[in-house]
C-alpha atoms as a PDB file:
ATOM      1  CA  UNK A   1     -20.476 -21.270  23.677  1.00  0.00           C
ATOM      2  CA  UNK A   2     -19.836 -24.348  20.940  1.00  0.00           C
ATOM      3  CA  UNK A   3     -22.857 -22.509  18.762  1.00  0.00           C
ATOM      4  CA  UNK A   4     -20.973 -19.073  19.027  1.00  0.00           C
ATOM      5  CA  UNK A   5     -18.003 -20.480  18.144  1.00  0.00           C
ATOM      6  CA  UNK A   6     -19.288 -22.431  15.084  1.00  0.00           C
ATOM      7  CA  UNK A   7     -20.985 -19.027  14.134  1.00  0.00           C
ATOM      8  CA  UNK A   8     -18.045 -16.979  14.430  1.00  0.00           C
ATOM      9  CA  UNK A   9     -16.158 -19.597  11.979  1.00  0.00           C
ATOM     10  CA  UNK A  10     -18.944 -19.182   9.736  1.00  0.00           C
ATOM     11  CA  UNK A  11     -18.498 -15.188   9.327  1.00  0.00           C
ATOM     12  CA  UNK A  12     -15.366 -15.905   8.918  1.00  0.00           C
ATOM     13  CA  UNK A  13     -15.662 -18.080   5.816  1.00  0.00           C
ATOM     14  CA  UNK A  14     -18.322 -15.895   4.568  1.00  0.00           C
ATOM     15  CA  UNK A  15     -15.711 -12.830   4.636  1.00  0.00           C
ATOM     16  CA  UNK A  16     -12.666 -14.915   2.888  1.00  0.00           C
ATOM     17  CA  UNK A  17     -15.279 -15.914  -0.003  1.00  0.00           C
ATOM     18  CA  UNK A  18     -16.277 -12.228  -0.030  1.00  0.00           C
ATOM     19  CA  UNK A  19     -13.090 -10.925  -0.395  1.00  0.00           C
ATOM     20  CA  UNK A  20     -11.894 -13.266  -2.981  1.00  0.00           C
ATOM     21  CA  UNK A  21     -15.414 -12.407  -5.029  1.00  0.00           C
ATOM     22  CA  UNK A  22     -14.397  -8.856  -4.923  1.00  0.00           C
ATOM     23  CA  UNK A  23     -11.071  -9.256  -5.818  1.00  0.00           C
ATOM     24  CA  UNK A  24     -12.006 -11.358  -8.900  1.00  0.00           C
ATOM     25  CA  UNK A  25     -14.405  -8.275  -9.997  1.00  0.00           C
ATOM     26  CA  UNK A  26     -11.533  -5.781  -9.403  1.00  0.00           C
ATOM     27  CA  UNK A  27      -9.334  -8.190 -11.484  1.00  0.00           C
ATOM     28  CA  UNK A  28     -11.770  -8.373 -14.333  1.00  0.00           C
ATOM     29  CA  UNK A  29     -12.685  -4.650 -14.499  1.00  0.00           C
ATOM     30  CA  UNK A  30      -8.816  -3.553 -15.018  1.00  0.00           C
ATOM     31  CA  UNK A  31      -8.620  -5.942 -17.702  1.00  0.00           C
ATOM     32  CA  UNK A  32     -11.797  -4.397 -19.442  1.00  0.00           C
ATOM     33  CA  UNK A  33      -9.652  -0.694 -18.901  1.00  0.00           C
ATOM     34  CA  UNK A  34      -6.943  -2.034 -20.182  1.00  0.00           C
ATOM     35  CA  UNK A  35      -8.707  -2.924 -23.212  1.00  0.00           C
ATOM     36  CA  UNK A  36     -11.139  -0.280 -23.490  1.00  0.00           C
ATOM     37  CA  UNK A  37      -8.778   2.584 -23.017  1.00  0.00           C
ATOM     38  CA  UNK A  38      -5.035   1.665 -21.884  1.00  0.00           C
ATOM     39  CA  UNK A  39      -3.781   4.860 -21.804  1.00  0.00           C
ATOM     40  CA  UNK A  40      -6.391   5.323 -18.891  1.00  0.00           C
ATOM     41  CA  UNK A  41      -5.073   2.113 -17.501  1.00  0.00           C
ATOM     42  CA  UNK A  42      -1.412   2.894 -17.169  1.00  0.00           C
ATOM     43  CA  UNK A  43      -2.439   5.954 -15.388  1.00  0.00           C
ATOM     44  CA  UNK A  44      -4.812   4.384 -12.657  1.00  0.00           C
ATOM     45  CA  UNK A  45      -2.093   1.864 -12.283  1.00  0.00           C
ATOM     46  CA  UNK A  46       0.858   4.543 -12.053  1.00  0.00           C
ATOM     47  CA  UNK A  47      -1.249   6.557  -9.508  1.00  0.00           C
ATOM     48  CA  UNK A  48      -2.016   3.745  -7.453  1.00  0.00           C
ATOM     49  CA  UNK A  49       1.103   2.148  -7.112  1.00  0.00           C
ATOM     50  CA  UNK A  50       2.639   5.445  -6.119  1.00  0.00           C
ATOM     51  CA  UNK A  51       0.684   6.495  -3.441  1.00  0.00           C
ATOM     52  CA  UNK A  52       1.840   6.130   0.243  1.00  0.00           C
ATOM     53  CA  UNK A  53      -0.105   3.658   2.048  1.00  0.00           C
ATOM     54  CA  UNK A  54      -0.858   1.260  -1.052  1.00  0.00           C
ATOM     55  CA  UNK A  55      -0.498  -2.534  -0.928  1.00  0.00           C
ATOM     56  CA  UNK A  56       2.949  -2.011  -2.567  1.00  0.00           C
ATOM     57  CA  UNK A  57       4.278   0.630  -0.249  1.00  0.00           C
ATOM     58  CA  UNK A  58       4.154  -2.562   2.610  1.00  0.00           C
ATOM     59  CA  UNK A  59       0.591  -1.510   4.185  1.00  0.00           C
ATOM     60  CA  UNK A  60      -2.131  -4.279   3.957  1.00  0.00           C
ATOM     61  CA  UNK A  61      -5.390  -3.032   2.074  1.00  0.00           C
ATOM     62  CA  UNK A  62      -6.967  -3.083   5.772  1.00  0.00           C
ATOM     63  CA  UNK A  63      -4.188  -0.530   7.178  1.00  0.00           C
ATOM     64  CA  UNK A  64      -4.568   1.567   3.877  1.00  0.00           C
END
């Protein structure tokens, strides 16, 4: 049971790193939008904050 448990807190750390990776990547390719074409930009950022079920409408990205 101990070895499950270790393993199961080791998916779990693996999925928080994971998630902050992919955030960081997300992060970095808005910023090269913004620069490459910011009229593009504002609009993928007007669209998604807008629509119902995004991370500023109160649902987490899982519920989304």
């Amino acid at each position: 049971m101990k070895h499950l448990e270790e393993m199961v807190k080791g998916m779990e750390t693996i999925k928080r790193r994971h998630g902050v990776v992919v955030l960081d990547e997300a992060e970095r390719a808005l910023e090269r939008l913004k620069a490459a074409n910011p009229a593009q930009y504002e609009t993928f950022i007007r669209d998604h904050e807008t629509k119902p079920g995004s991370p500023g409408e109160g649902v987490s990205p899982d519920q989304g």
